[in-house]
N, C-alpha and C. Protein backbone atom coordinates (compact mmCIF):
# COMPACT_ATOMS: atom_id res chain seq x y z
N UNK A 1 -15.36 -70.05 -1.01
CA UNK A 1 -15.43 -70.10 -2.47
C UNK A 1 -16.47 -69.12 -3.00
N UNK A 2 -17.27 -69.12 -2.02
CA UNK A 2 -18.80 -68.39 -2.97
C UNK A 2 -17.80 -66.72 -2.92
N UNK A 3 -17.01 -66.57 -1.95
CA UNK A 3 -16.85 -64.71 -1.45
C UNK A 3 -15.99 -64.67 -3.02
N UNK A 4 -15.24 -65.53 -3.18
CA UNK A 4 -14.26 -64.68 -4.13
C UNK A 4 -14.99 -65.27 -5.58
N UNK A 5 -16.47 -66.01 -5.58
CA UNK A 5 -17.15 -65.93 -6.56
C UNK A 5 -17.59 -64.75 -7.47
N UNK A 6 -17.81 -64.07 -6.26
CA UNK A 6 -19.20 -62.89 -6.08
C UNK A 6 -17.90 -61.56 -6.49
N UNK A 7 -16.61 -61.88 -5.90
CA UNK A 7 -15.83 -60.71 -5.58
C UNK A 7 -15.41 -60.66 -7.64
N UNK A 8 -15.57 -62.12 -7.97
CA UNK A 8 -14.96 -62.12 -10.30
C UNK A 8 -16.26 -61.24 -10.55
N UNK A 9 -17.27 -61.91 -9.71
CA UNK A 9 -18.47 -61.19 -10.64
C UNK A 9 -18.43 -59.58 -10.68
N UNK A 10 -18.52 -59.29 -9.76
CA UNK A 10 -18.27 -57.62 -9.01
C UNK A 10 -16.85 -57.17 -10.18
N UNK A 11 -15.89 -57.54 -10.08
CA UNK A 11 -15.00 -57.29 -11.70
C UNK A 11 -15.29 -57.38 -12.86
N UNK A 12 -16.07 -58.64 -13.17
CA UNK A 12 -16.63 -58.52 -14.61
C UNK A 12 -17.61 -57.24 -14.80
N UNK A 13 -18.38 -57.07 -13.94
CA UNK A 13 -19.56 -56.36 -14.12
C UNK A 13 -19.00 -55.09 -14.01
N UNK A 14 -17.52 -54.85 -14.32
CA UNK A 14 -16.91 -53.41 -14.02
C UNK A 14 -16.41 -53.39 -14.89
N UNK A 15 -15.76 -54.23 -15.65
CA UNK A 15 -15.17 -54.34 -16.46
C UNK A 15 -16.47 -54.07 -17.69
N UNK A 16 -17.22 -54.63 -17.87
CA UNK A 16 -18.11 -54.43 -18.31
C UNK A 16 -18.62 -53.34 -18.72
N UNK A 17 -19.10 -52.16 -17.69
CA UNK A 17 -20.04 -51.47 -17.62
C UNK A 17 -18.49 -49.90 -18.12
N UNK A 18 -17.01 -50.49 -17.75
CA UNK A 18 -16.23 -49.06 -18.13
C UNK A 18 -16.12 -49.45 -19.64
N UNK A 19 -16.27 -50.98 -20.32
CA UNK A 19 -16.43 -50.99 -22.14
C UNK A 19 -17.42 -50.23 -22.58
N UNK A 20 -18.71 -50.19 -21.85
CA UNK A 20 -20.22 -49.68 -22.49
C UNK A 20 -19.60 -48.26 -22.38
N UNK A 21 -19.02 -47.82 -21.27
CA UNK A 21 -18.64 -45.78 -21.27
C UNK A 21 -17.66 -45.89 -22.27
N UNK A 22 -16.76 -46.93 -22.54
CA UNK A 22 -15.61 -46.50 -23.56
C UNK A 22 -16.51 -46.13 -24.91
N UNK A 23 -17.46 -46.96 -25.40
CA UNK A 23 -18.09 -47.33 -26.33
C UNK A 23 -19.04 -45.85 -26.71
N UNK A 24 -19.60 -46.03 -25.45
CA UNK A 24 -20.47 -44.70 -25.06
C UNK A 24 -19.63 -43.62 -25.72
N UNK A 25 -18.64 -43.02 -24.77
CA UNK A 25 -17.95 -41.66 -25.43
C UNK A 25 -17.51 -41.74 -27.06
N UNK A 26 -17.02 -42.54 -27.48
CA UNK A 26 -16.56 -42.79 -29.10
C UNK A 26 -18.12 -42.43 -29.67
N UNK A 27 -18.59 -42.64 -29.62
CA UNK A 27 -20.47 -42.50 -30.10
C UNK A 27 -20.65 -41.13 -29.78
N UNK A 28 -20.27 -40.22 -28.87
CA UNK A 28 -20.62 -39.10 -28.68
C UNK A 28 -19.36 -38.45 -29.48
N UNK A 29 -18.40 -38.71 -29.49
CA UNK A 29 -17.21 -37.78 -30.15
C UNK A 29 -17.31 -37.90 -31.46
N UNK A 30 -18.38 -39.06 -32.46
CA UNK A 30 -18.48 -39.04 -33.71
C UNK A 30 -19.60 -37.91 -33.95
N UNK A 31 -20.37 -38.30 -32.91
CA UNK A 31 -21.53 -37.35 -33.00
C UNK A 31 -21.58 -35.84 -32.96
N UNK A 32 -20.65 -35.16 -32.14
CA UNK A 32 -19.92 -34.36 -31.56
C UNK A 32 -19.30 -33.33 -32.96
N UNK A 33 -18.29 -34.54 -33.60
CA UNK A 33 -17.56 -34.36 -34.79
C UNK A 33 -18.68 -33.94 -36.01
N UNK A 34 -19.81 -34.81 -35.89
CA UNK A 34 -20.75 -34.65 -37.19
C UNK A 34 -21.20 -33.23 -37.37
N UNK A 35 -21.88 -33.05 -35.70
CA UNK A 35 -22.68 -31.87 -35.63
C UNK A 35 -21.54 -30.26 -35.87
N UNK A 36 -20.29 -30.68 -35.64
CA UNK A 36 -19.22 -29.38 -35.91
C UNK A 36 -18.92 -29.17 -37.35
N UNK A 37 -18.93 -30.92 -38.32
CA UNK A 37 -18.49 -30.85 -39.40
C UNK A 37 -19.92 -30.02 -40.29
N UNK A 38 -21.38 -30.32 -39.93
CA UNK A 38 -22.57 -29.66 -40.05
C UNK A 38 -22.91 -28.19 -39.92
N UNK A 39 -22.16 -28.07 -38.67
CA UNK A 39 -21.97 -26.12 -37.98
C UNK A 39 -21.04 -25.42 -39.23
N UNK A 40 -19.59 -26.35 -39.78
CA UNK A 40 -18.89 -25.41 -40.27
C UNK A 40 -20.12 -24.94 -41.84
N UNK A 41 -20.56 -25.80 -42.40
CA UNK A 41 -21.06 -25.65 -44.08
C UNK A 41 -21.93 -24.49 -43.92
């Protein structure tokens, strides 16, 4: 019981950590977007 405890946790914590990069890149592509919409004026 404990192996395939450890084996959800090891998924959550992946699951997890590829939302924070999804989250992550959207934050850089606004940012990304700002600094081009800033470059064009």
């Amino acid at each position: 019981a404990d192996e395939s405890e450890r084996g959800m946790k090891v998924i959550e914590n992946r699951a997890l950590k590829d939302e924070e990069k999804m989250e992550l890149q959207e934050i850089q592509l606004k940012e990304a977007k700002h600094i081009a919409e800033e470059a064009d004026r």
